[in-house]
C-alpha atoms as a PDB file:
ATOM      1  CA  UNK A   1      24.371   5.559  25.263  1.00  0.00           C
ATOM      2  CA  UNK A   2      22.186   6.618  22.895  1.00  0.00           C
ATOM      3  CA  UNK A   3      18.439   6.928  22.629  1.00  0.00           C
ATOM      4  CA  UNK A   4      15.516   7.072  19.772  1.00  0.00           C
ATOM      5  CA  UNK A   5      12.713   9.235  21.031  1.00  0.00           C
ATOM      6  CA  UNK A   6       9.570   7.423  19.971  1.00  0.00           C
ATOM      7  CA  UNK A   7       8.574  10.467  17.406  1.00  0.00           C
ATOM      8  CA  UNK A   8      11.554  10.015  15.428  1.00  0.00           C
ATOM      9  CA  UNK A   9      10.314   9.321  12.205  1.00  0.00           C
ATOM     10  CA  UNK A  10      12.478   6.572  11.045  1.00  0.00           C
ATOM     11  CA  UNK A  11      11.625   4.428  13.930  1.00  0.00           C
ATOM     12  CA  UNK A  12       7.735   4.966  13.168  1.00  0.00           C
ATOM     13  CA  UNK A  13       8.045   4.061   9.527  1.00  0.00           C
ATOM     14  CA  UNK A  14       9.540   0.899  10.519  1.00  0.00           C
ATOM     15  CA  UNK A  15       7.080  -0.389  12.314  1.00  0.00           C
ATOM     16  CA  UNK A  16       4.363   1.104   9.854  1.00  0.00           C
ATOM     17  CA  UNK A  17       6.052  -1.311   7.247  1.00  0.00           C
ATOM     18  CA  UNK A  18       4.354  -4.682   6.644  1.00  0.00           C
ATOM     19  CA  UNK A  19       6.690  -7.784   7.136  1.00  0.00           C
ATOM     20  CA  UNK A  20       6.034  -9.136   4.201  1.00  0.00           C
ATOM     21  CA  UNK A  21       8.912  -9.779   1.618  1.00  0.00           C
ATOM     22  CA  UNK A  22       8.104 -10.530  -1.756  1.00  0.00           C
ATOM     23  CA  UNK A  23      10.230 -13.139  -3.950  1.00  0.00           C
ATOM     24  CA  UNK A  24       8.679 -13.687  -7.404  1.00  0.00           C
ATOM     25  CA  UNK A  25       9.866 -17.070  -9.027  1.00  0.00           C
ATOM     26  CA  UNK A  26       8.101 -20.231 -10.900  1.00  0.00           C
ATOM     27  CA  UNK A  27       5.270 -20.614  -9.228  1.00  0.00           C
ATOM     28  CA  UNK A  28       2.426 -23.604  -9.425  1.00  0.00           C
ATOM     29  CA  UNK A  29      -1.216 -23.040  -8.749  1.00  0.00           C
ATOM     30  CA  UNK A  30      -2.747 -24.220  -4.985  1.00  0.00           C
ATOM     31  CA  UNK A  31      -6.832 -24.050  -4.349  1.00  0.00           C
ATOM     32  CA  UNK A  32      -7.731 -23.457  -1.071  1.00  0.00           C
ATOM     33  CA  UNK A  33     -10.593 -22.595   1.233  1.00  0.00           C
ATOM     34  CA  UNK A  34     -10.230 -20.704   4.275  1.00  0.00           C
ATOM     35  CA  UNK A  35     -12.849 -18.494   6.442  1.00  0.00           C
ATOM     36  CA  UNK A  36     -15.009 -15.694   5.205  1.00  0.00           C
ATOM     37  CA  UNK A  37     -13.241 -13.852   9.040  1.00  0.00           C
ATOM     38  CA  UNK A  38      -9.729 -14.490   7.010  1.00  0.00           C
ATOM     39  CA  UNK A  39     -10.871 -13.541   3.606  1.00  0.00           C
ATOM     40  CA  UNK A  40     -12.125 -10.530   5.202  1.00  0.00           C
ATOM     41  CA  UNK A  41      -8.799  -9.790   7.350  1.00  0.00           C
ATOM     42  CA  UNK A  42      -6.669 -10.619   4.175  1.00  0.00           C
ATOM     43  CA  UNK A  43      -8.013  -7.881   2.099  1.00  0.00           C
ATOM     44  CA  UNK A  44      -7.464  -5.571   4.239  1.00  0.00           C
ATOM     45  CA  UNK A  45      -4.397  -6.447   4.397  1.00  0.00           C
ATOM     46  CA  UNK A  46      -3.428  -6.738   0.807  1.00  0.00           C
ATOM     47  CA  UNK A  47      -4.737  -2.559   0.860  1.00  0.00           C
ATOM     48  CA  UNK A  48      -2.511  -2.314   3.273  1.00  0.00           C
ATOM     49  CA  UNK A  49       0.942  -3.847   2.161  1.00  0.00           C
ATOM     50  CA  UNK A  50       0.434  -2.332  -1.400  1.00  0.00           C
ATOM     51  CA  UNK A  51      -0.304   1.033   0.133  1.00  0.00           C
ATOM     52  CA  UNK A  52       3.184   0.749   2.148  1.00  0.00           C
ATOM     53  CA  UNK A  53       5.131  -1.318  -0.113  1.00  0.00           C
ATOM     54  CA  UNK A  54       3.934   0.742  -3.027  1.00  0.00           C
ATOM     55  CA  UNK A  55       3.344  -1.992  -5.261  1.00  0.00           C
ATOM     56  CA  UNK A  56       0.731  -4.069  -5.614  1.00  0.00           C
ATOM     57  CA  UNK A  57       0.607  -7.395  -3.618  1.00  0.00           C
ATOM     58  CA  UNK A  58      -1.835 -10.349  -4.367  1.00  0.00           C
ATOM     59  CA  UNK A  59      -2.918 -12.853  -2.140  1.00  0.00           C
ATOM     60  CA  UNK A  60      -0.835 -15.570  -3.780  1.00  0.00           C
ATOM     61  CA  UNK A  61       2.630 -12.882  -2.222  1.00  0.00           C
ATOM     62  CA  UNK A  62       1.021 -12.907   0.862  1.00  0.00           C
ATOM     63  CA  UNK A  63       0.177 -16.995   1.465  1.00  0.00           C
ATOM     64  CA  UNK A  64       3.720 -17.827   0.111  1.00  0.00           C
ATOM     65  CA  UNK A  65       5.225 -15.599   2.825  1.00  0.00           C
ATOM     66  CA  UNK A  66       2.888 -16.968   5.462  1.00  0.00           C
ATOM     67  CA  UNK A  67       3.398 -20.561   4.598  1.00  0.00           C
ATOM     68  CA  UNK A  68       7.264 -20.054   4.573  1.00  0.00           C
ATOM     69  CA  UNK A  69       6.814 -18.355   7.928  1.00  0.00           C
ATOM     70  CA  UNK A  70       4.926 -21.326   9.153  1.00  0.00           C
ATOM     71  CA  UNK A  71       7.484 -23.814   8.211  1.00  0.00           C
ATOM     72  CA  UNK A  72      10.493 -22.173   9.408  1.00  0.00           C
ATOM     73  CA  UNK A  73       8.912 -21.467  12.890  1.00  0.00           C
ATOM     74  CA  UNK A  74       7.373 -25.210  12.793  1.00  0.00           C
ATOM     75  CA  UNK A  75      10.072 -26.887  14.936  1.00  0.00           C
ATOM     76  CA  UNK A  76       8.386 -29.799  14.775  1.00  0.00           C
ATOM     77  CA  UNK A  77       7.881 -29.950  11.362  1.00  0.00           C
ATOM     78  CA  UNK A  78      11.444 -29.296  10.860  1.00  0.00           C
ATOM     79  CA  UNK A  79      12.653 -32.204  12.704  1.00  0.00           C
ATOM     80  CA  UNK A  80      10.205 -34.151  10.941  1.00  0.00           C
ATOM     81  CA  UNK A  81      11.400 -32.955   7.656  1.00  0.00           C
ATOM     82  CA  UNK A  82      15.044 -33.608   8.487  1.00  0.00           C
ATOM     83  CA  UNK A  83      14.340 -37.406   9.290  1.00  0.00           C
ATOM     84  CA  UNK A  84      12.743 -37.308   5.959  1.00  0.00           C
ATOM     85  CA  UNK A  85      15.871 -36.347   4.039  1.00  0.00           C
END
């Protein structure tokens, strides 16, 4: 059996990494309000993912991975969407 030691580097850097995946395609243009709190937290977090992605990410990369997210993880939005079909 074999065993990482928590300071092995690899291991750290992967979980230093954002989640965030970034798929650039056609796009269209939302408008929406959310909370100063979130505005806040997503700015940091846009420093963040473009200081460890090394590349810059926008807000737009970041609410079309968290809306994905939410709608794969939605189980009842994905029966709903099946009976829709």
């Amino acid at each position: 059996m074999t065993t990482i030691p928590e300071n092995n580097p690899t291991a750290r850097r992967s979980s230093e990494r954002p989640m965030l995946q970034i798929n650039r395609l056609n796009h269209v243009r939302i408008n929406a309000k959310i909370l100063d709190g979130t505005d806040h937290k997503l700015k940091k977090y846009l420093q963040f993912a473009s200081q460890k992605m090394d590349t810059e990410i926008t807000s737009d990369d970041v609410v079309e991975y968290a809306l994905n997210l939410l709608f794969d993880r939605d189980p009842a939005f994905k029966s709903w969407l099946r009976q829709k079909v």
